[in-house]
Protein backbone atom coordinates (compact mmCIF):
# COMPACT_ATOMS: atom_id res chain seq x y z
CA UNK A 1 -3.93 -3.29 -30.19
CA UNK A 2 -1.67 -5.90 -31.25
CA UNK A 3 -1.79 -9.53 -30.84
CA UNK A 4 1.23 -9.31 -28.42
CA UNK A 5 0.24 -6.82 -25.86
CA UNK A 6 -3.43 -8.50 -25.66
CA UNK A 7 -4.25 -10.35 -22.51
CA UNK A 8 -4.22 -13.86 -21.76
CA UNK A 9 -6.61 -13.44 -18.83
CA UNK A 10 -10.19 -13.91 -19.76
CA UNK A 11 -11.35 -11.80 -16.73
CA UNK A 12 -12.96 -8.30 -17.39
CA UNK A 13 -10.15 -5.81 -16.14
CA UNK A 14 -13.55 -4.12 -14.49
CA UNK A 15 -16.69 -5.66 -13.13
CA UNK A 16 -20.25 -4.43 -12.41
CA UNK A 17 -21.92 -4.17 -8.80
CA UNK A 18 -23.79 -7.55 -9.99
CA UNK A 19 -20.99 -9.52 -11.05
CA UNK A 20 -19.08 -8.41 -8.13
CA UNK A 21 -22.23 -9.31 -5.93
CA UNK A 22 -22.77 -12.64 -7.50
CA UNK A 23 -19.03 -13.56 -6.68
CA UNK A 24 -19.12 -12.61 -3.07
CA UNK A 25 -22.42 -13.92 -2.94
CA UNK A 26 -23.85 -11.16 -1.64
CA UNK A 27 -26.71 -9.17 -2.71
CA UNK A 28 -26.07 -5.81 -5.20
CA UNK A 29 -27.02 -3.81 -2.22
CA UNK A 30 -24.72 -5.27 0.20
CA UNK A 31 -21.78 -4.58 -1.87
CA UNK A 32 -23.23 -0.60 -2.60
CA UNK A 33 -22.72 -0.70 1.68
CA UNK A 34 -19.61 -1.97 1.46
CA UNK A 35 -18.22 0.02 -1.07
CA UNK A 36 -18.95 2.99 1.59
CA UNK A 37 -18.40 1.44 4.85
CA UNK A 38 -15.32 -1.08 4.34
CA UNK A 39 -13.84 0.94 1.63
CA UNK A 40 -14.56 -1.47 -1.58
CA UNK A 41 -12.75 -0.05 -4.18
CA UNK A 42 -14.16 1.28 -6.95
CA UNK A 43 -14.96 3.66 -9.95
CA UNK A 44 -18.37 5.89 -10.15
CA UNK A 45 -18.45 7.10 -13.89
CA UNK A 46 -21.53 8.85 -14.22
CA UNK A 47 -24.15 6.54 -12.97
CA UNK A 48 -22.09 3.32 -13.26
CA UNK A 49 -20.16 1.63 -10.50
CA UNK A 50 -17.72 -0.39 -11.94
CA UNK A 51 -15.18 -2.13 -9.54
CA UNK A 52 -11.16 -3.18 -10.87
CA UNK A 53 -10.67 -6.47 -10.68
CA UNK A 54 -6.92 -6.26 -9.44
CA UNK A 55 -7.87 -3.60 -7.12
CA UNK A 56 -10.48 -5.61 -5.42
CA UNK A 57 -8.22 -8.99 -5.62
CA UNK A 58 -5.46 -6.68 -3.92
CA UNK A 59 -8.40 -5.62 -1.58
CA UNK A 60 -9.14 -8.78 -0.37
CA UNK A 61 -6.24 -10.62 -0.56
CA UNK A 62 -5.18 -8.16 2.06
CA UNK A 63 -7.48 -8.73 4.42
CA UNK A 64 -7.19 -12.49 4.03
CA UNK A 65 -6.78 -14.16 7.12
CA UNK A 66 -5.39 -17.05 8.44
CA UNK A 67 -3.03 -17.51 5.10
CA UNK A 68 0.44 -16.74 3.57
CA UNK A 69 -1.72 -15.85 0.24
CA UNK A 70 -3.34 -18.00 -2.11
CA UNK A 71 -2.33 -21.11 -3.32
CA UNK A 72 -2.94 -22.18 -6.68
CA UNK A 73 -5.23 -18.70 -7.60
């Protein structure tokens, strides 16, 4: 890959169940149940659970309440 089509974004385009559980602040087995009962979206490959980070930003910025979206994020 080129210079020009890399990323600015320092994010991980995927995360793991603990680095998704660490920024909810929520335990790894909290997030497991919500990936089943709420509908947290994700990727099984294998073993491994790894969760998009737009599609879990989309996720929860749409079922943010009490706002017109985020300001300043």
């Amino acid at each position: 890959m080129d210079s020009s089509s890399a990323t600015t974004n320092t994010e991980p385009e995927y995360f793991t169940k603990a680095e998704i559980a660490k920024r909810f602040r929520r335990s790894p087995k909290t997030i497991a149940a919500w990936t089943k009962s709420i509908g947290l979206p994700h990727v099984k490959l294998g073993r491994s659970i790894l969760f998009p980070r737009k599609s879990v930003e989309n996720f929860i910025a749409d079922r943010t309440v009490g706002t017109h979206g985020i300001v300043g994020g």
